[in-house]
PDB file of N, CA and C in Angstrom:
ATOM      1  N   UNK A   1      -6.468  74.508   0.796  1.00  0.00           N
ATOM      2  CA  UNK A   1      -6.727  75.333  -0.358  1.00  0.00           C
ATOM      3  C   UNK A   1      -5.403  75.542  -1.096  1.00  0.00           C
ATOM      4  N   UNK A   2      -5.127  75.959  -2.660  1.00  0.00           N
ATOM      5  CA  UNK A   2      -4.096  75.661  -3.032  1.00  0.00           C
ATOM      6  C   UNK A   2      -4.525  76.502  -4.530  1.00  0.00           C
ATOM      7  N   UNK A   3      -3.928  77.654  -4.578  1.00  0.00           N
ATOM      8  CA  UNK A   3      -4.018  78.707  -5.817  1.00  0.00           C
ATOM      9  C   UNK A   3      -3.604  78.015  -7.167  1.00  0.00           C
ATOM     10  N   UNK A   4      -4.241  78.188  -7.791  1.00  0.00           N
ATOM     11  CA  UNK A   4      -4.057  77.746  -9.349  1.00  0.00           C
ATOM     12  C   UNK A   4      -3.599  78.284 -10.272  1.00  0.00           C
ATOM     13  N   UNK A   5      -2.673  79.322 -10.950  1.00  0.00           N
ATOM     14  CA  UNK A   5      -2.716  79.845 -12.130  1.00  0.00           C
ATOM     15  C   UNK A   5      -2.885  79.469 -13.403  1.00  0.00           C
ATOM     16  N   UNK A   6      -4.399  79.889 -14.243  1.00  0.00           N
ATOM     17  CA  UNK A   6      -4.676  79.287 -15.093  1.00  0.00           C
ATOM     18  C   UNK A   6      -4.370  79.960 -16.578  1.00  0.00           C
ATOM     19  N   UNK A   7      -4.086  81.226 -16.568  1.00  0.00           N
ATOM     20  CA  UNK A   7      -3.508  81.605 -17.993  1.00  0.00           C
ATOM     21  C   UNK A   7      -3.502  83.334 -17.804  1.00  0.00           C
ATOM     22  N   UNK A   8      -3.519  83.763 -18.945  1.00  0.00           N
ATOM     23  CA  UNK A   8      -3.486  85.358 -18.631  1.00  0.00           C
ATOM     24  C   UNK A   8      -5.083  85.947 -19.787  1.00  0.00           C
ATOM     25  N   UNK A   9      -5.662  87.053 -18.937  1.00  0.00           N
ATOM     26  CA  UNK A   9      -7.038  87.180 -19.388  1.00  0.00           C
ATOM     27  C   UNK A   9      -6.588  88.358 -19.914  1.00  0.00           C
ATOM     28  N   UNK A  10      -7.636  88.791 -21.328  1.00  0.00           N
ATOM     29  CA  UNK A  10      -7.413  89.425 -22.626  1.00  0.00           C
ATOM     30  C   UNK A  10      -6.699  90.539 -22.024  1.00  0.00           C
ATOM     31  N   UNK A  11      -6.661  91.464 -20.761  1.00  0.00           N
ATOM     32  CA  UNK A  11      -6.519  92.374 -20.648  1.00  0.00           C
ATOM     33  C   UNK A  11      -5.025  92.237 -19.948  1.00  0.00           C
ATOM     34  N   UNK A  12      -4.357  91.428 -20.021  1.00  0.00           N
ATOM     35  CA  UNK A  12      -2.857  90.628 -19.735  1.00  0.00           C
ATOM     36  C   UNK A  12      -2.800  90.940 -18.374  1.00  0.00           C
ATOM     37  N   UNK A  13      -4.217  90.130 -17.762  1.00  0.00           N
ATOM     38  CA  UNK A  13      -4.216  90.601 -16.340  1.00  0.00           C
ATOM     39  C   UNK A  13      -4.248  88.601 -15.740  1.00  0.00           C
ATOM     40  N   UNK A  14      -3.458  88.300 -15.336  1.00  0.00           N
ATOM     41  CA  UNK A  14      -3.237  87.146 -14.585  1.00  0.00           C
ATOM     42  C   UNK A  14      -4.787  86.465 -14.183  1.00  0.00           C
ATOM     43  N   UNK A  15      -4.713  85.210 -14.272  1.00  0.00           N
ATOM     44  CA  UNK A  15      -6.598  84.726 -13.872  1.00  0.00           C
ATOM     45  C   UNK A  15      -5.855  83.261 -13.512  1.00  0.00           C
ATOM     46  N   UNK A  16      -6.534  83.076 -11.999  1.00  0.00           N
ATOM     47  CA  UNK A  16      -6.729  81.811 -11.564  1.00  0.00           C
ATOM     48  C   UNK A  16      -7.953  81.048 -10.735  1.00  0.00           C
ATOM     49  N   UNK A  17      -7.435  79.918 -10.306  1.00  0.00           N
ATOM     50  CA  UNK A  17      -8.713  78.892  -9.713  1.00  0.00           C
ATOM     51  C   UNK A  17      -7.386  79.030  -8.232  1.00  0.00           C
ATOM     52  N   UNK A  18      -8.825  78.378  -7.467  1.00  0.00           N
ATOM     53  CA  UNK A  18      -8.553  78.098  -5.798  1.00  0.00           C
ATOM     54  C   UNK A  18      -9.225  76.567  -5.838  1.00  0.00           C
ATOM     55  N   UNK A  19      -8.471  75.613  -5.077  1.00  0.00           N
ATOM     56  CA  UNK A  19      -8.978  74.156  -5.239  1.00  0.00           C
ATOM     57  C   UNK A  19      -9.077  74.009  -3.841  1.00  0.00           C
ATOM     58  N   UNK A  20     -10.272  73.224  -3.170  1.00  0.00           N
ATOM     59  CA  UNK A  20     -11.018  73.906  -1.933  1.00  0.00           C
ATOM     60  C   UNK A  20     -10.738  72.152  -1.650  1.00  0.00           C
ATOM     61  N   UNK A  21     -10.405  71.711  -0.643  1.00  0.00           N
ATOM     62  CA  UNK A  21     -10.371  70.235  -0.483  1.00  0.00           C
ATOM     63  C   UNK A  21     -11.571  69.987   1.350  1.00  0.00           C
ATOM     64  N   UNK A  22     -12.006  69.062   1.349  1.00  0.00           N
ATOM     65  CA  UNK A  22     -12.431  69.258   2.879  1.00  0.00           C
ATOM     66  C   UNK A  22     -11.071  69.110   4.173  1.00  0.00           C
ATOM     67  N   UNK A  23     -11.766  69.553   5.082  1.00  0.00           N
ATOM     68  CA  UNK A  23     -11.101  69.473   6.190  1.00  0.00           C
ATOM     69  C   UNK A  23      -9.865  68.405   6.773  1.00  0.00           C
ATOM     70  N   UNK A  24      -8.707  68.859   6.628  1.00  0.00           N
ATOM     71  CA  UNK A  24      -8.116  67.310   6.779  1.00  0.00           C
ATOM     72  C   UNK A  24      -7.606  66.618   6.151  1.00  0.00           C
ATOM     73  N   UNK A  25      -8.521  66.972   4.902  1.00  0.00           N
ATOM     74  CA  UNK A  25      -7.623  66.092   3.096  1.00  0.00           C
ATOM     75  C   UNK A  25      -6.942  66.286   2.454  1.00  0.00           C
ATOM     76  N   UNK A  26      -6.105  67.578   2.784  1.00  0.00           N
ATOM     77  CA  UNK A  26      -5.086  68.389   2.029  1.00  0.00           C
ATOM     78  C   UNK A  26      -4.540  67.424   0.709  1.00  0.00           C
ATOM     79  N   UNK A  27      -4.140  66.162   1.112  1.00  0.00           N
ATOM     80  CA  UNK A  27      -3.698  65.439   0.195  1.00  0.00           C
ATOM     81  C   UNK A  27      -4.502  64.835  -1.240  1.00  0.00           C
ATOM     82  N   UNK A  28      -5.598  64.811  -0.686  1.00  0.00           N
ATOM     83  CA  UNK A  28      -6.542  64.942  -2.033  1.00  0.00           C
ATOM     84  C   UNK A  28      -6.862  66.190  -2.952  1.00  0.00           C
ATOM     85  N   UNK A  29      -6.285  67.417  -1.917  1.00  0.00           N
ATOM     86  CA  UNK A  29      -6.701  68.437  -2.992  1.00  0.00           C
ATOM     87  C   UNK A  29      -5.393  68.489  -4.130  1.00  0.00           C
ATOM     88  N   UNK A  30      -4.145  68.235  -2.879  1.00  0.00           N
ATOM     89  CA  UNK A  30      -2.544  68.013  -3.651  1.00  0.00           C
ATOM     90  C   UNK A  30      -2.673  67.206  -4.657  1.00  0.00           C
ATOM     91  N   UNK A  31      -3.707  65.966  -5.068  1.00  0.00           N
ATOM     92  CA  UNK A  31      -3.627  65.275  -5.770  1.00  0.00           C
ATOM     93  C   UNK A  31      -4.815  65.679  -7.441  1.00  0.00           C
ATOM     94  N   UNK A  32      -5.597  66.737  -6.820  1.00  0.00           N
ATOM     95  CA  UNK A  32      -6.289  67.490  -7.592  1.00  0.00           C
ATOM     96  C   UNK A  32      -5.231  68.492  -8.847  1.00  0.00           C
ATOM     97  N   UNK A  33      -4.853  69.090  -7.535  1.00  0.00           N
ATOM     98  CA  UNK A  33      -4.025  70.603  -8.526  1.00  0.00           C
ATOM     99  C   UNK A  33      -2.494  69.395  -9.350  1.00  0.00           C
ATOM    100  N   UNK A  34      -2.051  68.520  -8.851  1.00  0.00           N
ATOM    101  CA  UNK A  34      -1.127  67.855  -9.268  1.00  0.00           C
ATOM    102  C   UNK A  34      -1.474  67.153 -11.031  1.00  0.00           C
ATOM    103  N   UNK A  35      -2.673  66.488 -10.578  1.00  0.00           N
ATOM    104  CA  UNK A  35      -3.464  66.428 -11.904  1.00  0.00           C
ATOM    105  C   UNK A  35      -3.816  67.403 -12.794  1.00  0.00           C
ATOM    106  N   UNK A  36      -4.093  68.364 -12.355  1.00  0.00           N
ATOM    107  CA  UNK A  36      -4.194  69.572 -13.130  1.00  0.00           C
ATOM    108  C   UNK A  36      -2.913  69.984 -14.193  1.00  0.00           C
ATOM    109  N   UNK A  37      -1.987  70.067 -13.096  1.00  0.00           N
ATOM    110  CA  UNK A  37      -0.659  70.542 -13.456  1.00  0.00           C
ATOM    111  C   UNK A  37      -0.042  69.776 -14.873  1.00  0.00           C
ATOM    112  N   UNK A  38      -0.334  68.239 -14.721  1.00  0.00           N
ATOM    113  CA  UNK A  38       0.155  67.739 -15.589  1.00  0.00           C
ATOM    114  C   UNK A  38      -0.825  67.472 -17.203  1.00  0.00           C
ATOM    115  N   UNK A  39      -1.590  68.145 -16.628  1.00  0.00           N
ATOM    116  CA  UNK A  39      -2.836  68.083 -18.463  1.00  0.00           C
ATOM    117  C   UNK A  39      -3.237  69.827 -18.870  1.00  0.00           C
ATOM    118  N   UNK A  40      -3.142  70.455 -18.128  1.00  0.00           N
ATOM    119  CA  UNK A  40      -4.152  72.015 -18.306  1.00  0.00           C
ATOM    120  C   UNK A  40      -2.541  72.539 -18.632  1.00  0.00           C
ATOM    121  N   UNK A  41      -2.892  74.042 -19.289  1.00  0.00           N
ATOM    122  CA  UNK A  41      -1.887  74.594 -19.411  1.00  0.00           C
ATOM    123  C   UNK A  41      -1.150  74.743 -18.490  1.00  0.00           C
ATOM    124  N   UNK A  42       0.517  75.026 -19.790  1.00  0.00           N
ATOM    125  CA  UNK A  42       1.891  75.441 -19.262  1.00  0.00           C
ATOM    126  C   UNK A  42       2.576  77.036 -19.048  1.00  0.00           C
ATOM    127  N   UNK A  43       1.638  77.507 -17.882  1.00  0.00           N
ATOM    128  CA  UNK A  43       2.004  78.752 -17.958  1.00  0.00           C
ATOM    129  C   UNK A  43       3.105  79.032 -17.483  1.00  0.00           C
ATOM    130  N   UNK A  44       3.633  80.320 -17.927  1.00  0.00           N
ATOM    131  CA  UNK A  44       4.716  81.357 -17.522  1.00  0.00           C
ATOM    132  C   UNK A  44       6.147  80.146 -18.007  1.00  0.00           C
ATOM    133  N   UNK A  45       5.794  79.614 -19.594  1.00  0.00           N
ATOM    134  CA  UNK A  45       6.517  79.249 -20.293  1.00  0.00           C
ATOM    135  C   UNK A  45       6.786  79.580 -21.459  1.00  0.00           C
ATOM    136  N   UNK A  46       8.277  79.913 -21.909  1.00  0.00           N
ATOM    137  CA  UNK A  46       8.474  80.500 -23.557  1.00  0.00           C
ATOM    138  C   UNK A  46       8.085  82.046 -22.693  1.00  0.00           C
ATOM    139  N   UNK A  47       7.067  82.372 -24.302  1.00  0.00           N
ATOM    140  CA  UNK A  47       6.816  83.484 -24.419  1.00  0.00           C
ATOM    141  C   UNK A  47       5.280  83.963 -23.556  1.00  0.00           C
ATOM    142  N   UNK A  48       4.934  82.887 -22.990  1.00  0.00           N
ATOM    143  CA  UNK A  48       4.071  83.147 -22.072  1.00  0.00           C
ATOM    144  C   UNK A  48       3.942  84.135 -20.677  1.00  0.00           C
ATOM    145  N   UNK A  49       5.302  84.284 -20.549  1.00  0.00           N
ATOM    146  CA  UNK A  49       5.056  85.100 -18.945  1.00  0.00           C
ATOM    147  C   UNK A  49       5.370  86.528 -19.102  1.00  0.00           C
ATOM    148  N   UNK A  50       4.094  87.005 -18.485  1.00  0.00           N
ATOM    149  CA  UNK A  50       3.466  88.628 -18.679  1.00  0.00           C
ATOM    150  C   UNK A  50       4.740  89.653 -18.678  1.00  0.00           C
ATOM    151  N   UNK A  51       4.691  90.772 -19.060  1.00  0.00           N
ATOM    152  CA  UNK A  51       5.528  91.751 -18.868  1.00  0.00           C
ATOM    153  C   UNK A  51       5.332  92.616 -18.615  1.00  0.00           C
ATOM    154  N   UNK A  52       5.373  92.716 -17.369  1.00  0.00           N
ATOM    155  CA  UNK A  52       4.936  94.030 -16.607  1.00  0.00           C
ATOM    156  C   UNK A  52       6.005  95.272 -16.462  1.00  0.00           C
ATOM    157  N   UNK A  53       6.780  95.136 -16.643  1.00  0.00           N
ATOM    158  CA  UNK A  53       7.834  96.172 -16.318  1.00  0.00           C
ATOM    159  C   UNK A  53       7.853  97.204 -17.326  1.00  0.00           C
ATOM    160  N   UNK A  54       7.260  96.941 -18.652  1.00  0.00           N
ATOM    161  CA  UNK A  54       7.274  97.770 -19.916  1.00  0.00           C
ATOM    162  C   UNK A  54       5.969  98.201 -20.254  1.00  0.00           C
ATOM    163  N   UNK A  55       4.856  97.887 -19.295  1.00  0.00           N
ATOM    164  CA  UNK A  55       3.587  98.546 -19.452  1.00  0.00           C
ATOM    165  C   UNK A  55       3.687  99.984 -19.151  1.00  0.00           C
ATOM    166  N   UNK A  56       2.659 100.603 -19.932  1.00  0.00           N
ATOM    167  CA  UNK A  56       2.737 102.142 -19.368  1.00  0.00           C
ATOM    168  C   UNK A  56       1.768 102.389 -18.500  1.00  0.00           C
TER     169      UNK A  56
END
């Protein structure tokens, strides 16, 4: 299994996927989220990454 972060949801609350591979195949799921990585968004880039420290 292998956590995904997929963008930040309206309420600038962090939202992701879990990529579930069978038993054993770790390397096919590595080859899942790897693919992912290189076409789906570029998070927690620029002005993308949340700011939590200045919320009230």
């Amino acid at each position: 299994m292998v956590d995904v972060p997929l963008g930040i949801a309206g309420n600038d609350i962090p939202i992701g996927m879990q990529v579930v591979g069978n038993t054993f195949d770790d390397l096919a799921t590595f080859r899942v989220v790897s693919g992912y990585s290189r076409s789906g968004l570029h998070l927690y880039k620029g002005g993308l990454f949340p700011d939590y420290w200045n919320k009230a």
